[in-house]
C-alpha atoms as a PDB file:
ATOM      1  CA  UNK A   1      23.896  31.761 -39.339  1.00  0.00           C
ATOM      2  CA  UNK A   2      25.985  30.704 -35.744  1.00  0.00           C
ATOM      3  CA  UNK A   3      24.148  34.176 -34.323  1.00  0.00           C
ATOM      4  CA  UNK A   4      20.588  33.374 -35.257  1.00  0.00           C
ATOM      5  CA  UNK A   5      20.792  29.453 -34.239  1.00  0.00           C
ATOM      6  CA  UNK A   6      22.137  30.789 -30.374  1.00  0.00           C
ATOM      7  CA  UNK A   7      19.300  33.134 -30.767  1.00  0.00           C
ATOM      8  CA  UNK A   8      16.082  30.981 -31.353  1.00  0.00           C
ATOM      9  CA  UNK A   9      17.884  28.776 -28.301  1.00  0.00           C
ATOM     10  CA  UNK A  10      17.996  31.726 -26.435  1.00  0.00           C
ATOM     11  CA  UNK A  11      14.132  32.769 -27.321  1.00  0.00           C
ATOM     12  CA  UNK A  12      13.151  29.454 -26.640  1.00  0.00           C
ATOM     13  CA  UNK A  13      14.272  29.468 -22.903  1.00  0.00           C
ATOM     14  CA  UNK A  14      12.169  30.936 -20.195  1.00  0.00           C
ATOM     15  CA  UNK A  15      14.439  33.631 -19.654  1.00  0.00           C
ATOM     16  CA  UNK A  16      14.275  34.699 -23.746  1.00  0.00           C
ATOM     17  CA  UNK A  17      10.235  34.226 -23.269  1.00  0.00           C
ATOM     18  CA  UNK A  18      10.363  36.830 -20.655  1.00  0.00           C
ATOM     19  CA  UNK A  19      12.918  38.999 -22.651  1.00  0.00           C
ATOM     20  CA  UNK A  20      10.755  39.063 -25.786  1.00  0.00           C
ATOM     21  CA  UNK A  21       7.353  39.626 -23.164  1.00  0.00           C
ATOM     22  CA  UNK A  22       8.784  42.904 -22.083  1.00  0.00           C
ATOM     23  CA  UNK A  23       9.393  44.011 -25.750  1.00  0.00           C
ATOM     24  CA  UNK A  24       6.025  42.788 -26.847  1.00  0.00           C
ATOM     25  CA  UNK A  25       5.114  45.141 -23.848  1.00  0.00           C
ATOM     26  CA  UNK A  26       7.450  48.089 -24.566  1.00  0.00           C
ATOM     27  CA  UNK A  27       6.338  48.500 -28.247  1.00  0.00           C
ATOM     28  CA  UNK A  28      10.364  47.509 -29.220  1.00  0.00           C
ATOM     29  CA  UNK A  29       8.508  45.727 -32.215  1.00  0.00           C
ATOM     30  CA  UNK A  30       6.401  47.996 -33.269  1.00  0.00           C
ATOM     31  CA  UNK A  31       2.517  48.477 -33.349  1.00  0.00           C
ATOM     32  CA  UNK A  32      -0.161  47.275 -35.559  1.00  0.00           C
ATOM     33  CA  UNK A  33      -1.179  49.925 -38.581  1.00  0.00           C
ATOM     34  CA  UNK A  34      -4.510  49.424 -38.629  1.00  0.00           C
ATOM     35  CA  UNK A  35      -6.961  51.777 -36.560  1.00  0.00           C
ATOM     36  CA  UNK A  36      -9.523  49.200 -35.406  1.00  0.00           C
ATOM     37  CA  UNK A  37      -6.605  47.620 -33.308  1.00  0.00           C
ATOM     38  CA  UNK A  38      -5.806  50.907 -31.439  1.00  0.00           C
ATOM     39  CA  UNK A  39      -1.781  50.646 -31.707  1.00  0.00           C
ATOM     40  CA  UNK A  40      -1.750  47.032 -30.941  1.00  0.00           C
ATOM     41  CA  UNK A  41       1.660  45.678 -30.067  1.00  0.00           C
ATOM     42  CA  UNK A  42       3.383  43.308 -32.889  1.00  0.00           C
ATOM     43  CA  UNK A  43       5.922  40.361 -32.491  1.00  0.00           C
ATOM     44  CA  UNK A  44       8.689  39.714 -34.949  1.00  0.00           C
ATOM     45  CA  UNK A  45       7.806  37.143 -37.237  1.00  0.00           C
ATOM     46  CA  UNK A  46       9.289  34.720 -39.916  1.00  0.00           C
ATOM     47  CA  UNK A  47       6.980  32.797 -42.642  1.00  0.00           C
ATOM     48  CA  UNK A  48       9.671  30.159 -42.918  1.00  0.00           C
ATOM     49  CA  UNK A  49      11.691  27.767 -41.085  1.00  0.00           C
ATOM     50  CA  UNK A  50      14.515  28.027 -44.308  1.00  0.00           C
ATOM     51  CA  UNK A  51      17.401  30.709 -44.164  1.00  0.00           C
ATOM     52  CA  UNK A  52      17.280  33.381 -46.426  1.00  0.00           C
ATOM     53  CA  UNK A  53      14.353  32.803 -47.617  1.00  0.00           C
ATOM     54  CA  UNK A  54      12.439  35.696 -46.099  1.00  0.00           C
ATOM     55  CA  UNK A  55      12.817  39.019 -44.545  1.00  0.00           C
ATOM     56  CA  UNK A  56      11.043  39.364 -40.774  1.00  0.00           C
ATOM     57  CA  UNK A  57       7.354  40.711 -40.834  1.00  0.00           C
ATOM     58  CA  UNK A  58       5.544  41.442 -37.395  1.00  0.00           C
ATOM     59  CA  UNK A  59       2.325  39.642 -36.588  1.00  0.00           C
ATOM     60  CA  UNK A  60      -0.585  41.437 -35.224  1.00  0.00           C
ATOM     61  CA  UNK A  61      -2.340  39.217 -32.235  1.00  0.00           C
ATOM     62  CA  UNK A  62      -5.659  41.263 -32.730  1.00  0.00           C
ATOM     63  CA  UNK A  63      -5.977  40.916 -36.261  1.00  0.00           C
ATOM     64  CA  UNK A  64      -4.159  38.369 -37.162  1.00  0.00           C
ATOM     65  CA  UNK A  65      -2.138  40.007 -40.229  1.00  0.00           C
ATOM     66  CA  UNK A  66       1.344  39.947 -41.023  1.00  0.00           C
ATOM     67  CA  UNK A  67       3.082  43.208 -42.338  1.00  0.00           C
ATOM     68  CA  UNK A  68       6.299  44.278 -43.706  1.00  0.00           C
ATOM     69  CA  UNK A  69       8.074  46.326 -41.092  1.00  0.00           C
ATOM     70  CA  UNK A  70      10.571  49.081 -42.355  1.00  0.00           C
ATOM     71  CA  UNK A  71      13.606  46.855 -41.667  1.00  0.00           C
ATOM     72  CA  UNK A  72      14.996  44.291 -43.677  1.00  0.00           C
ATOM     73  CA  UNK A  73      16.097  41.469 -41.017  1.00  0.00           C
ATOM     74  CA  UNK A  74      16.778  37.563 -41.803  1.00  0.00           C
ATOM     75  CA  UNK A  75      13.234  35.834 -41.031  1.00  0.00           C
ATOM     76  CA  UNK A  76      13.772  32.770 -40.910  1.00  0.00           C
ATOM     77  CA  UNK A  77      15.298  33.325 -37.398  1.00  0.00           C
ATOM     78  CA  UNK A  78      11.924  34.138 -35.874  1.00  0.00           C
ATOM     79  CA  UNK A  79      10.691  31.069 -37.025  1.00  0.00           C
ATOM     80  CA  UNK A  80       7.029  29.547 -37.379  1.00  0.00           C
ATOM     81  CA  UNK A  81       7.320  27.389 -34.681  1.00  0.00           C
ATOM     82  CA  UNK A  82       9.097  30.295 -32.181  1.00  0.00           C
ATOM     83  CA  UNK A  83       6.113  32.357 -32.466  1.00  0.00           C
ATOM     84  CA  UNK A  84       3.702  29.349 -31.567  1.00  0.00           C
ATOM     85  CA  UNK A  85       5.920  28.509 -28.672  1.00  0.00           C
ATOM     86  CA  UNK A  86       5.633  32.399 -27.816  1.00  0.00           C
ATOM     87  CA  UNK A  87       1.915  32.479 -28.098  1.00  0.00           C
ATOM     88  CA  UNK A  88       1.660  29.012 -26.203  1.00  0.00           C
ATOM     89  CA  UNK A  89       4.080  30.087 -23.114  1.00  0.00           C
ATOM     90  CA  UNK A  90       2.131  33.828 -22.623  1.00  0.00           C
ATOM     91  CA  UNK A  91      -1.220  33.141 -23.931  1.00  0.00           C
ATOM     92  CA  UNK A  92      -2.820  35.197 -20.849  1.00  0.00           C
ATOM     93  CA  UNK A  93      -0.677  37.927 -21.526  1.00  0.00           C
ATOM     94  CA  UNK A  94      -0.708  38.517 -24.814  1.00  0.00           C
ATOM     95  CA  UNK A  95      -4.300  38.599 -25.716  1.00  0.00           C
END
Protein backbone atom coordinates (compact mmCIF):
# COMPACT_ATOMS: atom_id res chain seq x y z
CA UNK A 1 0.00 0.00 0.00
CA UNK A 2 3.23 2.51 1.29
CA UNK A 3 4.83 1.40 -2.41
CA UNK A 4 1.91 2.32 -4.61
CA UNK A 5 1.01 5.75 -2.64
CA UNK A 6 5.10 6.90 -3.29
CA UNK A 7 4.36 5.70 -6.71
CA UNK A 8 1.27 7.73 -8.01
CA UNK A 9 3.44 10.80 -6.20
CA UNK A 10 6.16 9.83 -8.17
CA UNK A 11 3.94 9.53 -11.60
CA UNK A 12 2.43 12.62 -10.82
CA UNK A 13 5.73 14.70 -10.91
CA UNK A 14 7.22 15.92 -14.11
CA UNK A 15 10.02 13.73 -13.85
CA UNK A 16 7.45 10.38 -13.46
CA UNK A 17 5.44 12.09 -16.59
CA UNK A 18 8.55 11.85 -18.56
CA UNK A 19 9.44 8.33 -17.12
CA UNK A 20 6.05 6.85 -18.06
CA UNK A 21 6.39 9.02 -21.79
CA UNK A 22 9.39 6.96 -22.66
CA UNK A 23 7.56 3.66 -21.78
CA UNK A 24 4.44 4.73 -23.56
CA UNK A 25 7.17 5.18 -26.34
CA UNK A 26 9.20 1.98 -25.82
CA UNK A 27 6.14 -0.38 -25.96
CA UNK A 28 7.13 -1.34 -21.93
CA UNK A 29 3.19 -1.48 -21.68
CA UNK A 30 2.32 -3.24 -24.30
CA UNK A 31 0.42 -2.62 -27.66
CA UNK A 32 -3.13 -2.46 -28.60
CA UNK A 33 -4.67 -6.03 -30.02
CA UNK A 34 -6.70 -4.83 -32.42
CA UNK A 35 -5.46 -4.56 -36.19
CA UNK A 36 -7.13 -1.28 -37.20
CA UNK A 37 -4.77 0.43 -34.57
CA UNK A 38 -1.54 -0.96 -36.16
CA UNK A 39 0.29 -2.00 -32.71
CA UNK A 40 -0.75 1.09 -30.98
CA UNK A 41 1.09 1.73 -27.75
CA UNK A 42 -1.09 1.18 -24.35
CA UNK A 43 -0.77 2.90 -20.85
CA UNK A 44 -1.36 1.07 -17.63
CA UNK A 45 -4.62 1.69 -16.37
CA UNK A 46 -6.85 1.34 -13.18
CA UNK A 47 -10.90 1.59 -13.30
CA UNK A 48 -10.84 2.62 -9.66
CA UNK A 49 -9.51 4.98 -7.26
CA UNK A 50 -10.22 1.99 -4.26
CA UNK A 51 -7.39 -0.61 -3.39
CA UNK A 52 -7.90 -3.96 -4.30
CA UNK A 53 -10.57 -3.53 -6.04
CA UNK A 54 -9.20 -4.15 -9.51
CA UNK A 55 -6.40 -5.65 -11.38
CA UNK A 56 -4.47 -3.03 -14.00
CA UNK A 57 -5.87 -3.07 -17.67
CA UNK A 58 -4.03 -0.92 -20.43
CA UNK A 59 -5.95 1.75 -22.28
CA UNK A 60 -5.71 2.09 -25.94
CA UNK A 61 -5.48 6.06 -26.97
CA UNK A 62 -6.68 5.14 -30.60
CA UNK A 63 -9.55 3.22 -29.73
CA UNK A 64 -10.37 4.01 -26.68
CA UNK A 65 -10.78 0.33 -25.10
CA UNK A 66 -9.54 -1.05 -22.05
CA UNK A 67 -8.11 -4.71 -22.03
CA UNK A 68 -6.92 -7.20 -19.64
CA UNK A 69 -3.18 -7.48 -19.99
CA UNK A 70 -1.54 -10.93 -19.10
CA UNK A 71 -0.42 -9.68 -15.66
CA UNK A 72 -2.27 -9.48 -12.65
CA UNK A 73 -1.03 -6.03 -10.97
CA UNK A 74 -2.97 -3.89 -8.15
CA UNK A 75 -5.06 -1.22 -10.30
CA UNK A 76 -6.06 0.93 -8.27
CA UNK A 77 -2.47 2.38 -8.27
CA UNK A 78 -2.79 3.65 -11.83
CA UNK A 79 -5.64 5.46 -10.89
CA UNK A 80 -8.52 7.29 -12.94
CA UNK A 81 -7.38 10.50 -12.28
CA UNK A 82 -3.34 9.53 -13.05
CA UNK A 83 -4.21 8.65 -16.47
CA UNK A 84 -6.18 12.03 -17.06
CA UNK A 85 -3.29 13.90 -15.60
CA UNK A 86 -1.09 11.72 -18.12
CA UNK A 87 -3.23 12.46 -21.08
CA UNK A 88 -3.55 16.24 -19.96
CA UNK A 89 0.45 16.80 -19.40
CA UNK A 90 1.43 14.93 -23.08
CA UNK A 91 -1.60 15.47 -25.07
CA UNK A 92 0.69 16.37 -28.26
CA UNK A 93 2.56 13.41 -27.80
CA UNK A 94 0.43 10.89 -27.26
CA UNK A 95 -2.09 11.19 -29.96
Amino acid sequence: MLYGLIHVRYILTSKGMSAMLEKYKSYDFGRCPRVYCCGQPCLPVGQSDIPRSSTVKIYCPKCEDIYYPRSKYQGSILSISSRILTFYYFSLEIF
